[in-house]
C-alpha atoms as a PDB file:
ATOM      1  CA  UNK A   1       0.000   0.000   0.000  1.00  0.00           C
ATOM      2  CA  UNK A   2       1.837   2.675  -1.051  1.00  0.00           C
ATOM      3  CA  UNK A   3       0.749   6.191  -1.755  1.00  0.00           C
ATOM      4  CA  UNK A   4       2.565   6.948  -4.588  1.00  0.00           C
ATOM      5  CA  UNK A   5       0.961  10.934  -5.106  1.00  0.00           C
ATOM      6  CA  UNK A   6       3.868  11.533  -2.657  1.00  0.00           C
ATOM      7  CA  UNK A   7       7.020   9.771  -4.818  1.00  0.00           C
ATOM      8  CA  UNK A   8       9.272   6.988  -4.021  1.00  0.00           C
ATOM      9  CA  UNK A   9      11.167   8.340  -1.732  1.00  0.00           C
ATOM     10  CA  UNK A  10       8.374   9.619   0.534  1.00  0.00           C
ATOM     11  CA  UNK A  11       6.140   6.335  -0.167  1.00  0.00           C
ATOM     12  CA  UNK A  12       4.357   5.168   3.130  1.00  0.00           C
ATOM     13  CA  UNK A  13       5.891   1.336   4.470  1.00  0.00           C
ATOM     14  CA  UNK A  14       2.873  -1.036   3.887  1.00  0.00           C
ATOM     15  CA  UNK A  15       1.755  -2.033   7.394  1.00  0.00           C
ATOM     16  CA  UNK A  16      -0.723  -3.931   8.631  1.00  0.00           C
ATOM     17  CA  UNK A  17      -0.907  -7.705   9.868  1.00  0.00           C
ATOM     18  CA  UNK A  18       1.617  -9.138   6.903  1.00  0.00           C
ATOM     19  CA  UNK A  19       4.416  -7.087   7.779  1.00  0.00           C
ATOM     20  CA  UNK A  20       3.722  -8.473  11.507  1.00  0.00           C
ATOM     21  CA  UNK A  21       3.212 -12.078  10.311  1.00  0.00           C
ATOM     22  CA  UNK A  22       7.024 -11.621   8.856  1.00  0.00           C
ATOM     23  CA  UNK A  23       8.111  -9.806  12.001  1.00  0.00           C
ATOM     24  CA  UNK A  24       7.380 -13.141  13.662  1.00  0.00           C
ATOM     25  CA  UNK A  25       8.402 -15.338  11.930  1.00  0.00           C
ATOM     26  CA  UNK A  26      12.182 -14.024  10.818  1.00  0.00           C
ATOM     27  CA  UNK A  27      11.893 -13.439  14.781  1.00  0.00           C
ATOM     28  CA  UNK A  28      12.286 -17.317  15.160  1.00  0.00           C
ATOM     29  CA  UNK A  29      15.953 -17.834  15.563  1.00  0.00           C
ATOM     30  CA  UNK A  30      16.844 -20.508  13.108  1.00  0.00           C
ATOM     31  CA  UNK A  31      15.309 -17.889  10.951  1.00  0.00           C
ATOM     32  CA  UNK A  32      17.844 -15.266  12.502  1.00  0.00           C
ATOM     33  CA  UNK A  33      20.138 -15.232   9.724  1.00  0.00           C
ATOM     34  CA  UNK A  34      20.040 -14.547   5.991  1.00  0.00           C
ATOM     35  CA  UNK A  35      22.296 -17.974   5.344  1.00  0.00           C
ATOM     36  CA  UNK A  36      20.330 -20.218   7.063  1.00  0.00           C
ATOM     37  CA  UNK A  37      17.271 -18.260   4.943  1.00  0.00           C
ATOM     38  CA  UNK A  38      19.234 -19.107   1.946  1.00  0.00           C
ATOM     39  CA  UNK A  39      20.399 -22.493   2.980  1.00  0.00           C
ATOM     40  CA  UNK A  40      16.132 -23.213   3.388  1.00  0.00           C
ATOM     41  CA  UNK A  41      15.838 -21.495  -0.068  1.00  0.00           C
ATOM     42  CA  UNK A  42      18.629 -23.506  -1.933  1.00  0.00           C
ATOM     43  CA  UNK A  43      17.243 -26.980  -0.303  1.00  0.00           C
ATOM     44  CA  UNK A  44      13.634 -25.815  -1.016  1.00  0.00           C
ATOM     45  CA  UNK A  45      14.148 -25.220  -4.765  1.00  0.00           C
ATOM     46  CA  UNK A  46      16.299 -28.752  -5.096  1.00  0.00           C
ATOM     47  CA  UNK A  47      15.141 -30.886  -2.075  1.00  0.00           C
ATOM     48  CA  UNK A  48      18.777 -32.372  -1.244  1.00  0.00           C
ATOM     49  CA  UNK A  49      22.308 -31.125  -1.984  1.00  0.00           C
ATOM     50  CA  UNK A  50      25.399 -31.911  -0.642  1.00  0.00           C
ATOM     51  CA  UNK A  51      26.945 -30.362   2.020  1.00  0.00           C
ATOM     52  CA  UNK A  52      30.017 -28.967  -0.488  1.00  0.00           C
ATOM     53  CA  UNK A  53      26.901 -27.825  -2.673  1.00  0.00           C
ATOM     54  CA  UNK A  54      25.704 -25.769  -0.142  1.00  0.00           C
ATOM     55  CA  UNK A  55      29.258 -24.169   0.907  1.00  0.00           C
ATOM     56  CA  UNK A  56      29.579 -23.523  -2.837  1.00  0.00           C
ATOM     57  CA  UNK A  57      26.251 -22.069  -3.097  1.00  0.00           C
ATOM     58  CA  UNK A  58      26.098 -19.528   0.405  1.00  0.00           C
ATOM     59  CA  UNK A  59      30.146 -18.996   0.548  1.00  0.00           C
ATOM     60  CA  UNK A  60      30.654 -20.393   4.354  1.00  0.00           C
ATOM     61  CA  UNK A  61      33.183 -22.067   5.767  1.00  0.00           C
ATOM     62  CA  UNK A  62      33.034 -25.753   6.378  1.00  0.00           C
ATOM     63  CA  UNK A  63      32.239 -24.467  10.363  1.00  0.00           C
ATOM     64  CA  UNK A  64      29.919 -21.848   9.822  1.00  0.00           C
ATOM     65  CA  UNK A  65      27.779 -24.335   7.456  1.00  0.00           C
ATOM     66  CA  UNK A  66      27.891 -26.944  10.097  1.00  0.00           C
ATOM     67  CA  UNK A  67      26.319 -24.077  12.665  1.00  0.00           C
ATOM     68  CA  UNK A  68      23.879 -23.160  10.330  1.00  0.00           C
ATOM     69  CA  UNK A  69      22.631 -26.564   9.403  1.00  0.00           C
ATOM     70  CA  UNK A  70      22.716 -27.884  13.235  1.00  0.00           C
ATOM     71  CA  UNK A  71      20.490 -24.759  13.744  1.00  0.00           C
ATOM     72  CA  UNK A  72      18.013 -26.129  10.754  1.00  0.00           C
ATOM     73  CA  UNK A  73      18.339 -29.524  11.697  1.00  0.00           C
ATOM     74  CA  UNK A  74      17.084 -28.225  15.781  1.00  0.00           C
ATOM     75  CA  UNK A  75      14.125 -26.696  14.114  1.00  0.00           C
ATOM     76  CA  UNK A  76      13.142 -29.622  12.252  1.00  0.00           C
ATOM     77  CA  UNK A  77      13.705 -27.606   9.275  1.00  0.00           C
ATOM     78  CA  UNK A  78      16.319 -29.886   7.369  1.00  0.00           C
ATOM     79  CA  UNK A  79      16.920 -33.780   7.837  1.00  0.00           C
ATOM     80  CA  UNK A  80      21.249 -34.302   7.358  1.00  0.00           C
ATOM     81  CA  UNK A  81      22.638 -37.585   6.180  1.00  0.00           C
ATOM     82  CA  UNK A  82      25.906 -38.572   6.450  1.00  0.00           C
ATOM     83  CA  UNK A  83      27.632 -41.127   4.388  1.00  0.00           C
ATOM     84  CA  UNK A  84      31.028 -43.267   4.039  1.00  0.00           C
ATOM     85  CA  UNK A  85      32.222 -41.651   0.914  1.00  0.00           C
ATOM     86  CA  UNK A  86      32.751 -44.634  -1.804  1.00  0.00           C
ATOM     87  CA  UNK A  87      36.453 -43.110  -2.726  1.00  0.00           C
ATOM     88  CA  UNK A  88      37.371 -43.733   0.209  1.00  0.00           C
ATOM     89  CA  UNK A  89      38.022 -39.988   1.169  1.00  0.00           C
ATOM     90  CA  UNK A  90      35.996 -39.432   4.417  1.00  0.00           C
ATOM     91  CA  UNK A  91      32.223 -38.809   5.332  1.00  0.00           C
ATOM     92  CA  UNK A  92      29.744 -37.193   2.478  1.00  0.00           C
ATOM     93  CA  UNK A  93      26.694 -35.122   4.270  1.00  0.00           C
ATOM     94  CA  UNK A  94      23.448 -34.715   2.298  1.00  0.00           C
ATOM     95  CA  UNK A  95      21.479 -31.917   3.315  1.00  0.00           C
ATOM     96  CA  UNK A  96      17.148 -32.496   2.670  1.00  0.00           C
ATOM     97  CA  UNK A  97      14.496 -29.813   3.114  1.00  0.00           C
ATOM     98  CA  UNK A  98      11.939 -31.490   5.729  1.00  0.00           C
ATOM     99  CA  UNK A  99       7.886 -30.862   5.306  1.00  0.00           C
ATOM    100  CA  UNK A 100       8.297 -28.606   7.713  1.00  0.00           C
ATOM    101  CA  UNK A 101      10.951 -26.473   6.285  1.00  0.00           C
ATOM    102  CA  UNK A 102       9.151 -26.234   2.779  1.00  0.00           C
ATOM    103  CA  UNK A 103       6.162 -24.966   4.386  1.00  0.00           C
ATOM    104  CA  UNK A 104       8.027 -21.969   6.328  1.00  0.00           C
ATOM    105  CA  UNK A 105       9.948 -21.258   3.448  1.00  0.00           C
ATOM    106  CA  UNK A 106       6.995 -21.037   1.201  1.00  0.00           C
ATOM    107  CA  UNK A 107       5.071 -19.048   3.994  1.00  0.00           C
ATOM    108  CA  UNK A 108       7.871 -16.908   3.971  1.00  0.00           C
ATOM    109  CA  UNK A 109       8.427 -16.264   0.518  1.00  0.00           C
ATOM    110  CA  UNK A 110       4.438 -15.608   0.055  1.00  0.00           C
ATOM    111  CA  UNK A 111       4.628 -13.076   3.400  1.00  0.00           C
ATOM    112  CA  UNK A 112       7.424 -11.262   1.032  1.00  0.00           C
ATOM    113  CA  UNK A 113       5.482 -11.018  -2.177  1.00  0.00           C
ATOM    114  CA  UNK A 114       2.391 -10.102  -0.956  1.00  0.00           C
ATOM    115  CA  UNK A 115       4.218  -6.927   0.354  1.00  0.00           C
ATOM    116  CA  UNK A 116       3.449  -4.380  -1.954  1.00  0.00           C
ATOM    117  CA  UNK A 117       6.668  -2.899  -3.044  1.00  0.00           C
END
């Protein structure tokens, strides 16, 4: 809702119970932080990727993924596999998007579009 008679740069910030609804759910602190947003975006658009997929993909550190993920995982957001590799080379972590975490990222990307920007 914006009142454009005024211009851009003096349009009013749409209120109202959506911008709320988004307050409270980026309040929830898996939610907290735009990589674990991504993270639930990336898995959301391709159900499972590899944990090296998703470092590729958001730019963290082999740590700060692991955080992120653990912080998923604890919200029942993401499901993570791990796996003998077959070379031979260590452990291979899969990374799937739960029911759960579809649904809040779809709720969340539908809170964001129905802003009217």
């Amino acid at each position: 809702m914006r009142d454009e008679s005024l211009g851009p740069e003096n349009a009013t910030v749409p209120a109202g119970e959506e911008i709320r609804a988004l307050n409270r759910q980026l309040g929830d602190p898996s939610l907290k932080s735009s990589t674990r947003i991504l993270i639930l975006i990336l898995l959301s658009m391709n159900r499972r990727m590899s944990a090296n997929e998703l470092r590729s993909m958001t730019g963290c550190g082999k740590g700060s993924l692991v955080n992120h993920l653990e912080k998923l995982q604890g919200a029942g957001y993401v499901r993570i596999q791990t796996s003998k590799s077959f070379r031979g080379s260590g452990r291979r972590q899969t990374v799937e998007v739960t029911e759960m975490g579809l649904k809040e990222c779809k709720t969340l990307l539908q809170r964001i579009r129905g802003l009217d920007v």
